[in-house]
N, C-alpha and C. Protein backbone atom coordinates (compact mmCIF):
# COMPACT_ATOMS: atom_id res chain seq x y z
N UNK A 1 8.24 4.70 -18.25
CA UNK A 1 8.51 3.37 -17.75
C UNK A 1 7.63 2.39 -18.53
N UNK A 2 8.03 1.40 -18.77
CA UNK A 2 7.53 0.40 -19.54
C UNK A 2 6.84 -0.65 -18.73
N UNK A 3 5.49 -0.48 -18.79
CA UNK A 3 4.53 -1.80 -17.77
C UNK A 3 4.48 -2.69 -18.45
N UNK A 4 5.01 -3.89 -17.81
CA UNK A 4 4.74 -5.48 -18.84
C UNK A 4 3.60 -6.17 -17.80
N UNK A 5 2.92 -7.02 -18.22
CA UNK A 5 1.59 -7.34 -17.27
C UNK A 5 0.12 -6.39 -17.38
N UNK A 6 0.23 -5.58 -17.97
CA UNK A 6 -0.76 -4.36 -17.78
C UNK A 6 -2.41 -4.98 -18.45
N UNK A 7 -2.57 -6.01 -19.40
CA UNK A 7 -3.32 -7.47 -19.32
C UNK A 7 -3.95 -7.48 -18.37
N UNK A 8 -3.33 -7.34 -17.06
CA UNK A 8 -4.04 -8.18 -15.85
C UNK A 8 -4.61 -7.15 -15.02
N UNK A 9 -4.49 -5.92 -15.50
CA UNK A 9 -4.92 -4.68 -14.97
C UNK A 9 -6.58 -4.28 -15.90
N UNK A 10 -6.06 -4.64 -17.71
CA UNK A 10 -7.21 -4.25 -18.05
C UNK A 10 -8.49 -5.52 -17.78
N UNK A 11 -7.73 -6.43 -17.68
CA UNK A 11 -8.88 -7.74 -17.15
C UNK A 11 -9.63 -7.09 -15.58
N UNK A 12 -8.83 -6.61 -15.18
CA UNK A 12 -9.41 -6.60 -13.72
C UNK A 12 -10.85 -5.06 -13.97
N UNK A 13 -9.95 -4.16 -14.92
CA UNK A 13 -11.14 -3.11 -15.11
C UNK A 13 -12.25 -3.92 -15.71
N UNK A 14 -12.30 -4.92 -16.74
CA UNK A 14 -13.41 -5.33 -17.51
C UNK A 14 -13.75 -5.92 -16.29
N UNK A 15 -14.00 -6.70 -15.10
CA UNK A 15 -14.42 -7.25 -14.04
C UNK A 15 -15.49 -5.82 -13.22
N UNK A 16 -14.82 -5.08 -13.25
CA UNK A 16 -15.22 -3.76 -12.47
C UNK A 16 -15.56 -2.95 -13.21
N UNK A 17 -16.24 -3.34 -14.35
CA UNK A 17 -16.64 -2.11 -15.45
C UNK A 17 -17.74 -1.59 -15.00
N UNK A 18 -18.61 -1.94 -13.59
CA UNK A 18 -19.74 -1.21 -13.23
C UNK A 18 -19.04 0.19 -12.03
N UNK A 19 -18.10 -0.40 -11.56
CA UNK A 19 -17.00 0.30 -10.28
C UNK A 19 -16.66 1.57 -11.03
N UNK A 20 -16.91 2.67 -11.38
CA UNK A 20 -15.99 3.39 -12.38
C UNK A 20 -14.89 4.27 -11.50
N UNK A 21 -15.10 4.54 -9.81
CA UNK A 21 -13.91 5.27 -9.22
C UNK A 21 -13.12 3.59 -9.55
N UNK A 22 -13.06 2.68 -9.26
CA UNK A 22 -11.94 1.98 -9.29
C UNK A 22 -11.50 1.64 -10.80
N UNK A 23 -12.06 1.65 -12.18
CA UNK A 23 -11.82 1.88 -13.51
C UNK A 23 -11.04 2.88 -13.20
N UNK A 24 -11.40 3.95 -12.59
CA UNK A 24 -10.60 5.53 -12.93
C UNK A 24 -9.44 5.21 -12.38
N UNK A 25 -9.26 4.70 -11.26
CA UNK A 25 -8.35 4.55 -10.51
C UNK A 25 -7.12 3.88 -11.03
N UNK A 26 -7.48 2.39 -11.89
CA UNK A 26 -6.55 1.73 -12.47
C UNK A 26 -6.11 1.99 -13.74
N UNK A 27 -7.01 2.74 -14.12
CA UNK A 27 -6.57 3.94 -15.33
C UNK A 27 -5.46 5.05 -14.93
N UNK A 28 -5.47 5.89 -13.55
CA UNK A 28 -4.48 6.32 -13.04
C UNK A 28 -3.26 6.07 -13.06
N UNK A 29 -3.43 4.70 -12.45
CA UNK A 29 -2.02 3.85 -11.96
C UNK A 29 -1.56 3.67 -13.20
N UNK A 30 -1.94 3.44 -14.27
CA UNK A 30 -1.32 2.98 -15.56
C UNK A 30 -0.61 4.12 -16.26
N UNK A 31 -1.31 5.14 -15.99
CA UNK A 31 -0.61 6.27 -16.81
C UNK A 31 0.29 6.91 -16.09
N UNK A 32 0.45 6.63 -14.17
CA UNK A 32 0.98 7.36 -13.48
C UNK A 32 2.57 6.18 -13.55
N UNK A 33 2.45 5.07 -14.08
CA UNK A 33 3.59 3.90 -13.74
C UNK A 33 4.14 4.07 -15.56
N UNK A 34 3.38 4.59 -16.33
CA UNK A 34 4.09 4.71 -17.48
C UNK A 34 4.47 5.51 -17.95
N UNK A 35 4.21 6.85 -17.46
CA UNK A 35 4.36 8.49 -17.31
C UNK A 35 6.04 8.63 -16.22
N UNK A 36 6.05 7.29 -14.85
CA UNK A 36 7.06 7.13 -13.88
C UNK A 36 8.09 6.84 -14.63
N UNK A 37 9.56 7.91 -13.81
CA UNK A 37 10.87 7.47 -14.03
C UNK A 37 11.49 7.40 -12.39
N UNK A 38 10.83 6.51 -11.94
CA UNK A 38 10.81 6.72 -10.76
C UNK A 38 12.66 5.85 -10.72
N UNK A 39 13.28 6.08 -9.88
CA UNK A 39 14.80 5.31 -9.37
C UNK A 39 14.76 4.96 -8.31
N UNK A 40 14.04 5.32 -7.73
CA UNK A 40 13.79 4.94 -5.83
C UNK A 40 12.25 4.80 -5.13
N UNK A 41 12.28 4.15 -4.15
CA UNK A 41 11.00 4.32 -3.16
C UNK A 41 10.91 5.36 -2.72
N UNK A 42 11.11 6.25 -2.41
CA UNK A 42 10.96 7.58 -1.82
C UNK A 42 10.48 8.01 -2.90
N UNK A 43 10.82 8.03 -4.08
CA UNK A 43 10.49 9.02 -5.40
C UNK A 43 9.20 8.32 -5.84
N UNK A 44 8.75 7.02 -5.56
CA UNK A 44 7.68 6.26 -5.96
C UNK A 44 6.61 6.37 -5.00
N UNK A 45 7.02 6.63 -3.74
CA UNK A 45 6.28 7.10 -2.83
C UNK A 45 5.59 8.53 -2.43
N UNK A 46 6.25 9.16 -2.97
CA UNK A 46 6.03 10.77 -3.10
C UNK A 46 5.23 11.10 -4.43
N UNK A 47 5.43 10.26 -5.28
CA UNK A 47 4.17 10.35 -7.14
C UNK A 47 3.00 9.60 -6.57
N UNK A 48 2.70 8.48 -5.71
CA UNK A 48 2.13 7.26 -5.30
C UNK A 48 2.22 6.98 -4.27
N UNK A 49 1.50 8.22 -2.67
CA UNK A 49 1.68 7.48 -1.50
C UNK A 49 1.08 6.06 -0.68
N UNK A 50 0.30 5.58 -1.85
CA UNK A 50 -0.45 4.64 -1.66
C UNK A 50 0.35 2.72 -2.29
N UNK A 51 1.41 3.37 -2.22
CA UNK A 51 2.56 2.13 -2.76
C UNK A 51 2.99 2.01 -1.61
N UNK A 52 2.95 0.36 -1.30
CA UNK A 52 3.90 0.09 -0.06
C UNK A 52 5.05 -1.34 -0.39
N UNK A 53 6.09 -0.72 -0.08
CA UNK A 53 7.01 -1.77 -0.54
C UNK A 53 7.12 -2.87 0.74
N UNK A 54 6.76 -4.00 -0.31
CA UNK A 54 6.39 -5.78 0.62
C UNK A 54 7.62 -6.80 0.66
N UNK A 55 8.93 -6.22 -0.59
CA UNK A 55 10.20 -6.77 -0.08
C UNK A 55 11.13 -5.62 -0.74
N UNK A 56 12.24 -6.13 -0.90
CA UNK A 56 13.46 -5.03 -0.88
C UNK A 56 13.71 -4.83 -2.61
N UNK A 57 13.45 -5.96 -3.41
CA UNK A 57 14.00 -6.41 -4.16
C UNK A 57 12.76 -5.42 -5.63
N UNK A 58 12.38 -4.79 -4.89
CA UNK A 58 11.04 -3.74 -5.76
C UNK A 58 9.85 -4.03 -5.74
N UNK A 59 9.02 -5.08 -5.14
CA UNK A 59 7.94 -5.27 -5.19
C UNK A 59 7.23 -4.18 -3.91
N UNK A 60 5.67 -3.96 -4.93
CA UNK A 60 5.15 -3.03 -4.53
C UNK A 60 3.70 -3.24 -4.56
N UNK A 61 2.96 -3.47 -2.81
CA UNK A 61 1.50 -2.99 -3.53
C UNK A 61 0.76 -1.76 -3.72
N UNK A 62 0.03 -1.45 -4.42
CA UNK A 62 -0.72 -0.26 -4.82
C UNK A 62 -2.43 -0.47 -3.76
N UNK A 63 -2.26 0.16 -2.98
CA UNK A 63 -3.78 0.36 -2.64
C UNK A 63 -4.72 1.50 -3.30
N UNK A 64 -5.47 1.18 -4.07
CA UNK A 64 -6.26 2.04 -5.17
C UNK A 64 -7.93 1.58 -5.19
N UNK A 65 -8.45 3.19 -4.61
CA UNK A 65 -9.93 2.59 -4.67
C UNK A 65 -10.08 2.57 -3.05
N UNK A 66 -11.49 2.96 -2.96
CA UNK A 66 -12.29 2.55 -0.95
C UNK A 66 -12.08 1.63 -1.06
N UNK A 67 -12.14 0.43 -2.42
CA UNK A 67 -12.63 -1.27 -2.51
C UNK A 67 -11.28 -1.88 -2.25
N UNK A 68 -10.08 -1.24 -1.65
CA UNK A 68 -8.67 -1.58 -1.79
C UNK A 68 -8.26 -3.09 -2.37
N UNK A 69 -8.75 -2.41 -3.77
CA UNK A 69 -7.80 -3.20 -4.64
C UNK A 69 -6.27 -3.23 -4.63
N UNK A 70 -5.73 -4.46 -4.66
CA UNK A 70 -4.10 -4.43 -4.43
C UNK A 70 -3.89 -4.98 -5.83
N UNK A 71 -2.13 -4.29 -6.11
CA UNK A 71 -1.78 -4.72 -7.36
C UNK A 71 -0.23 -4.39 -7.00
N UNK A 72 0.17 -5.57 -7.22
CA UNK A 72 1.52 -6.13 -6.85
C UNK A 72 2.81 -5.39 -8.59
N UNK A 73 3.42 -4.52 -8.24
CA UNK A 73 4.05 -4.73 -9.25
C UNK A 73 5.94 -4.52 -8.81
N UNK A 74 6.43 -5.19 -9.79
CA UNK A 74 8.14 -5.67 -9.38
C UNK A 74 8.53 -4.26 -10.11
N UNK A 75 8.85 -3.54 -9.88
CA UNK A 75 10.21 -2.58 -10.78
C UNK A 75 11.59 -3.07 -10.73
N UNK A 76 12.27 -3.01 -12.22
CA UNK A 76 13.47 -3.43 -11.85
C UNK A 76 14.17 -2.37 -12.65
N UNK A 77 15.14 -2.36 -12.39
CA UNK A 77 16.23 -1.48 -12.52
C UNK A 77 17.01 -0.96 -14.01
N UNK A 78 15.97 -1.54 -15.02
CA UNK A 78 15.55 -0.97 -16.12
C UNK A 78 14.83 -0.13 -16.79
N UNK A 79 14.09 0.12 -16.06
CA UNK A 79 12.89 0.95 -16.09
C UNK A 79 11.31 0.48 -16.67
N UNK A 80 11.04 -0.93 -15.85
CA UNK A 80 10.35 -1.60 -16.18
C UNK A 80 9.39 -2.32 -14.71
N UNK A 81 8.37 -2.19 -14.85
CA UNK A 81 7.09 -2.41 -14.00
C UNK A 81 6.45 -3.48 -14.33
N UNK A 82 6.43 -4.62 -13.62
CA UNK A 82 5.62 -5.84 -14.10
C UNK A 82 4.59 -5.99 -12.87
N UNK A 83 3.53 -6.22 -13.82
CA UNK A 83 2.06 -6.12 -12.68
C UNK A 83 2.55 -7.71 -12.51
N UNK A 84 2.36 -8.30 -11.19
CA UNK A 84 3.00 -9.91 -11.20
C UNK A 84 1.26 -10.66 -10.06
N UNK A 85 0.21 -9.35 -10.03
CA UNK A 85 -0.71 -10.09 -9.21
C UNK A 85 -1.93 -8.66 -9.04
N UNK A 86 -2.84 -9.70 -9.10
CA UNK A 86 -4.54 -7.98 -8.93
C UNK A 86 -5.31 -8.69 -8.33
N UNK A 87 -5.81 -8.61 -7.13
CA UNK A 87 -7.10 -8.79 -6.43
C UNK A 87 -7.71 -7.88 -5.67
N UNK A 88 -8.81 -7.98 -4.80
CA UNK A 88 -9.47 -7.29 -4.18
C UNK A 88 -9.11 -8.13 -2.90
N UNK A 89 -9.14 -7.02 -1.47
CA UNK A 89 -8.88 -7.34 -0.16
C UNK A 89 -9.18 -8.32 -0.12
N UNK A 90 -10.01 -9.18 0.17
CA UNK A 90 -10.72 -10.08 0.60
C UNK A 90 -9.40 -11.28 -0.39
N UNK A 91 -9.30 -10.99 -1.45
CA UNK A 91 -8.56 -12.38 -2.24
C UNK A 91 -7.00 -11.91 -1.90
N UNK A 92 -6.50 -10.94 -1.27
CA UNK A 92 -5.36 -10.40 -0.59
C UNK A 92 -5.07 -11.35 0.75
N UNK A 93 -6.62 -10.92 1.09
CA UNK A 93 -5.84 -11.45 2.78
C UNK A 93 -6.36 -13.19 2.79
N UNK A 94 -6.87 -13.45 1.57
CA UNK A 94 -6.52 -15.07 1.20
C UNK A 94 -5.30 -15.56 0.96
N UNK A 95 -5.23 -14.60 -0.28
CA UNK A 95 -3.52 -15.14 -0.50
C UNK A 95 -2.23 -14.74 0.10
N UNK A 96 -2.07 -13.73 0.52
CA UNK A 96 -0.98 -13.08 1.48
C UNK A 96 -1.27 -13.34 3.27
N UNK A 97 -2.45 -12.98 3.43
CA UNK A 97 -2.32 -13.16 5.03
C UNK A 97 -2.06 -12.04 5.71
N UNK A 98 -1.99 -11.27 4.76
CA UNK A 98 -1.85 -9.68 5.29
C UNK A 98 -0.65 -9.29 6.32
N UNK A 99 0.81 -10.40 5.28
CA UNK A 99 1.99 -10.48 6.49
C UNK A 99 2.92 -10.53 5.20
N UNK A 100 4.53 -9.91 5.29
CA UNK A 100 5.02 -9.80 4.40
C UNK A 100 5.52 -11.38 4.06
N UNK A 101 6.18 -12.31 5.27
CA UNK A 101 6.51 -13.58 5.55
C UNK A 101 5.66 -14.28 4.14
N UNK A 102 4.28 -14.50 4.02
CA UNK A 102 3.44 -15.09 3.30
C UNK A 102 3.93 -14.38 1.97
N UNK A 103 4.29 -13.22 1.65
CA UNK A 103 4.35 -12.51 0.45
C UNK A 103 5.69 -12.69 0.05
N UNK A 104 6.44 -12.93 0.59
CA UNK A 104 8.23 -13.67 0.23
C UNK A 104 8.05 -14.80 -0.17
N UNK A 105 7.10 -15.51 0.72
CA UNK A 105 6.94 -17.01 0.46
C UNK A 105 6.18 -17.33 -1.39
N UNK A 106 5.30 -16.47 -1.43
CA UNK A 106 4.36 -16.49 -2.60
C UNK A 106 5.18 -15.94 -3.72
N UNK A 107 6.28 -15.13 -3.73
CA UNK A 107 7.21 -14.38 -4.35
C UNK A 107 8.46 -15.36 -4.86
N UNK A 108 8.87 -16.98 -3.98
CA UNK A 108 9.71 -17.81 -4.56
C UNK A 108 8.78 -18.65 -4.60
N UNK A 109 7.62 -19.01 -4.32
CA UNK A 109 7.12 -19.82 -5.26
C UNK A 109 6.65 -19.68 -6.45
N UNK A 110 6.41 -18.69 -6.88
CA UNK A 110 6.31 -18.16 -8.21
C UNK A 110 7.14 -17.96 -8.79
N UNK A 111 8.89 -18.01 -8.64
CA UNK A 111 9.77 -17.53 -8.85
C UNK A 111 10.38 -16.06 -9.72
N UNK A 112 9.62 -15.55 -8.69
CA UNK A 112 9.81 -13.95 -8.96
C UNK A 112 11.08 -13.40 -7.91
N UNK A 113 11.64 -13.93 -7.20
CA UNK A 113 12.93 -14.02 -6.05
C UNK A 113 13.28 -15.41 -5.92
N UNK A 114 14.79 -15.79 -5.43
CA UNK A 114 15.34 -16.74 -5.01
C UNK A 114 15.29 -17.29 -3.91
């Protein structure tokens, strides 16, 4: 699978270059999302039970790390993974609200959905 965004993944390791389970971790996810031929949530969920899908349309966060780092990525139906967002809890439940409502909302204002 082809990750576009993956930039915002290695920015987030250079941030956490003292963290090394969460380096390892986002080192995981990268090889486990580009190694993925995943076609479904069930099949993305069973490689990655720590993916929870936040709308219908493929977006997915990754909880990775005790420090539950979230990392938002869209799959679409190409076989392509775009990281579209990386923070740590605390800048999660700033920007989301820890409700999917807020995460639809943040999803057409960015125009990543209609």
């Amino acid at each position: 699978m082809r990750l576009v965004g993956k930039s915002k993944l290695v920015k987030l390791k250079r941030k956490s270059i003292g963290n090394t389970k969460l380096v390892k971790a986002i080192d995981q996810l990268i090889k486990d999302i580009e190694d993925g031929s995943w076609t479904n949530g069930e099949e993305l969920k069973a490689a990655r039970p720590d993916a929870d899908c936040v709308h219908n349309d493929g977006f997915y966060f990754f909880d990775i790390n005790i420090h539950r780092t979230f990392i938002l990525v869209e799959f679409d139906d190409e076989g392509e993974a775009t990281v579209v967002w990386t923070g740590t809890h605390q800048e999660y439940d700033a920007v989301f609200k820890n409700n999917k409502g807020s995460i639809k909302k943040w999803l057409k204002v960015n125009e990543y959905i209609d």
